[in-house]
Protein backbone atom coordinates (compact mmCIF):
# COMPACT_ATOMS: atom_id res chain seq x y z
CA UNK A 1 -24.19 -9.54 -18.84
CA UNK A 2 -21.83 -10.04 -15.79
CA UNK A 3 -20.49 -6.55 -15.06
CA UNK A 4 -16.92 -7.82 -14.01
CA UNK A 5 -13.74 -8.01 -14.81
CA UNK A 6 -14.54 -5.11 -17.20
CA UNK A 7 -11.30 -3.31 -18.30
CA UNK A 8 -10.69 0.69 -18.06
CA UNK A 9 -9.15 3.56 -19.64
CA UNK A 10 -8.52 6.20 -17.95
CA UNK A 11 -6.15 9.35 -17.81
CA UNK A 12 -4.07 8.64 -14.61
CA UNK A 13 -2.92 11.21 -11.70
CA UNK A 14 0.76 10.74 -13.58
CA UNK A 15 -1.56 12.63 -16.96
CA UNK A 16 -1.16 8.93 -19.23
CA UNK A 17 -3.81 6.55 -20.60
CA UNK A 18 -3.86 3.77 -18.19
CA UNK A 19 -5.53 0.38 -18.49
CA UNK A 20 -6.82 -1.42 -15.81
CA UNK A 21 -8.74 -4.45 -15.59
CA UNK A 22 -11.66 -4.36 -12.57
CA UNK A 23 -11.85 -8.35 -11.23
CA UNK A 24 -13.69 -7.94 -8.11
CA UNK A 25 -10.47 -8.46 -6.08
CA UNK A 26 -8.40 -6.02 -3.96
CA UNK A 27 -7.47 -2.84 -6.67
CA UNK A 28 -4.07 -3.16 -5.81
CA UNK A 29 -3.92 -6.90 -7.68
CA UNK A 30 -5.78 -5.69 -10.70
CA UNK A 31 -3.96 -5.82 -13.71
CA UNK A 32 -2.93 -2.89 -15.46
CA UNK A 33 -0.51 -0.92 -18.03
CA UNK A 34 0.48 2.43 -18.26
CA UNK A 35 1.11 3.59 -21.74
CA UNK A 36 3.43 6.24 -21.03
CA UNK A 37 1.47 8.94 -22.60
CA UNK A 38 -1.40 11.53 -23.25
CA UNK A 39 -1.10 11.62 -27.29
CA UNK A 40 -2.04 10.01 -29.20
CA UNK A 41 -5.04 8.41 -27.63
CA UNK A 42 -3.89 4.69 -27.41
CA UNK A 43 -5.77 2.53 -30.35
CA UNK A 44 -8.42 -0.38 -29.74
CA UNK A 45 -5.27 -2.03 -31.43
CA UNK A 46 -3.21 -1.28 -28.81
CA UNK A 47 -5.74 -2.00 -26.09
CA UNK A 48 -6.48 -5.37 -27.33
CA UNK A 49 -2.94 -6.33 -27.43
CA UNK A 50 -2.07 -4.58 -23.91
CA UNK A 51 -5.34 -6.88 -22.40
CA UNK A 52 -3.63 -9.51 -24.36
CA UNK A 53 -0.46 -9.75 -22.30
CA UNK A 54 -2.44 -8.95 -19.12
CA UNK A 55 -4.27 -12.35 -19.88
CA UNK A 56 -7.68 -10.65 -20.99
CA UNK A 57 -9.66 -11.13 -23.71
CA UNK A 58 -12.85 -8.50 -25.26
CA UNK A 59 -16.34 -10.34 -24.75
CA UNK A 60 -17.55 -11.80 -28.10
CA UNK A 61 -19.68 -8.77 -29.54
CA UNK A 62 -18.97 -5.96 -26.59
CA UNK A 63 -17.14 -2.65 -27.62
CA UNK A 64 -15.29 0.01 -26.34
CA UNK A 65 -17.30 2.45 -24.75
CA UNK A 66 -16.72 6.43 -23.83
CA UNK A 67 -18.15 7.00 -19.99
CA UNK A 68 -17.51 10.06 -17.57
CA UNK A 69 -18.25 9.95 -13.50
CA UNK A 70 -20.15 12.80 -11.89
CA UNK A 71 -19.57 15.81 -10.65
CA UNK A 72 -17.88 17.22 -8.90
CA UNK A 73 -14.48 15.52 -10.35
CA UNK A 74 -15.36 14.52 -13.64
CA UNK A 75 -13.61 11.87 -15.49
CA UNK A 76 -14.07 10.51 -18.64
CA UNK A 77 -12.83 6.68 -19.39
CA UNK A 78 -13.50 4.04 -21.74
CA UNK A 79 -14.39 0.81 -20.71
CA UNK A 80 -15.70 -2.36 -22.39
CA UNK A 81 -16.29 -5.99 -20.68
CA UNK A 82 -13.48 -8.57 -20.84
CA UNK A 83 -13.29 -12.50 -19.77
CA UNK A 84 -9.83 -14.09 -18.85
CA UNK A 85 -7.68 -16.48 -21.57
CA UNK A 86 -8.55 -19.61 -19.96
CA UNK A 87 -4.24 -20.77 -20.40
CA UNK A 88 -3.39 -17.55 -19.41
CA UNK A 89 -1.24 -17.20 -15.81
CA UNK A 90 -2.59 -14.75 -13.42
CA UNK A 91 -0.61 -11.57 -14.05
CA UNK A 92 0.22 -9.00 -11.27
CA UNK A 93 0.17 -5.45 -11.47
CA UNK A 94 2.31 -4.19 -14.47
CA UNK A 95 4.52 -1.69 -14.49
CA UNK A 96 4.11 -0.77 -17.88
CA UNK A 97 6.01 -3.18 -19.63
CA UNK A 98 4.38 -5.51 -22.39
């Protein structure tokens, strides 16, 4: 399985769920959404439709998966694998509008 664009949530340094799809490219063209909060934890609902509108799509069969990095600044994110709607524009970085 190709390892990008994969698409991550994480808690950003604002304190919100953000969502971020990795593409290989520069990180400051990667799409992304903030939601605008800490509570509640944004649904795979709400994911789907936020990679939606940023022109993303789940992987046939893949699901959402809980990961942390390592010490010494831990962070713990979900992330699951993503492909690109094929008549979908390319969509700059949001800025938290859907």
């Amino acid at each position: 399985m190709a390892l990008l664009p994969e698409a991550r949530m994480v808690v950003d340094g604002s304190g919100t769920w953000k969502l971020v799809v990795l593409t290989g490219y520069e990180p400051l063209e990667w799409p992304a959404y903030d939601f605008g909060r800490i509570a509640p934890l944004p649904s795979v609902a709400e994911r789907v439709a936020v990679l939606a509108a940023l022109g993303f799509t789940v992987r046939e069969g893949a699901a959402w998966e809980w990961d942390v990095t390592a010490a010494p600044r831990r962070m713990v994110f979900a992330k699951v694998p993503v492909h690109p709607v094929a008549e979908h524009a390319a969509v700059p970085v949001s800025d938290g509008a859907v």
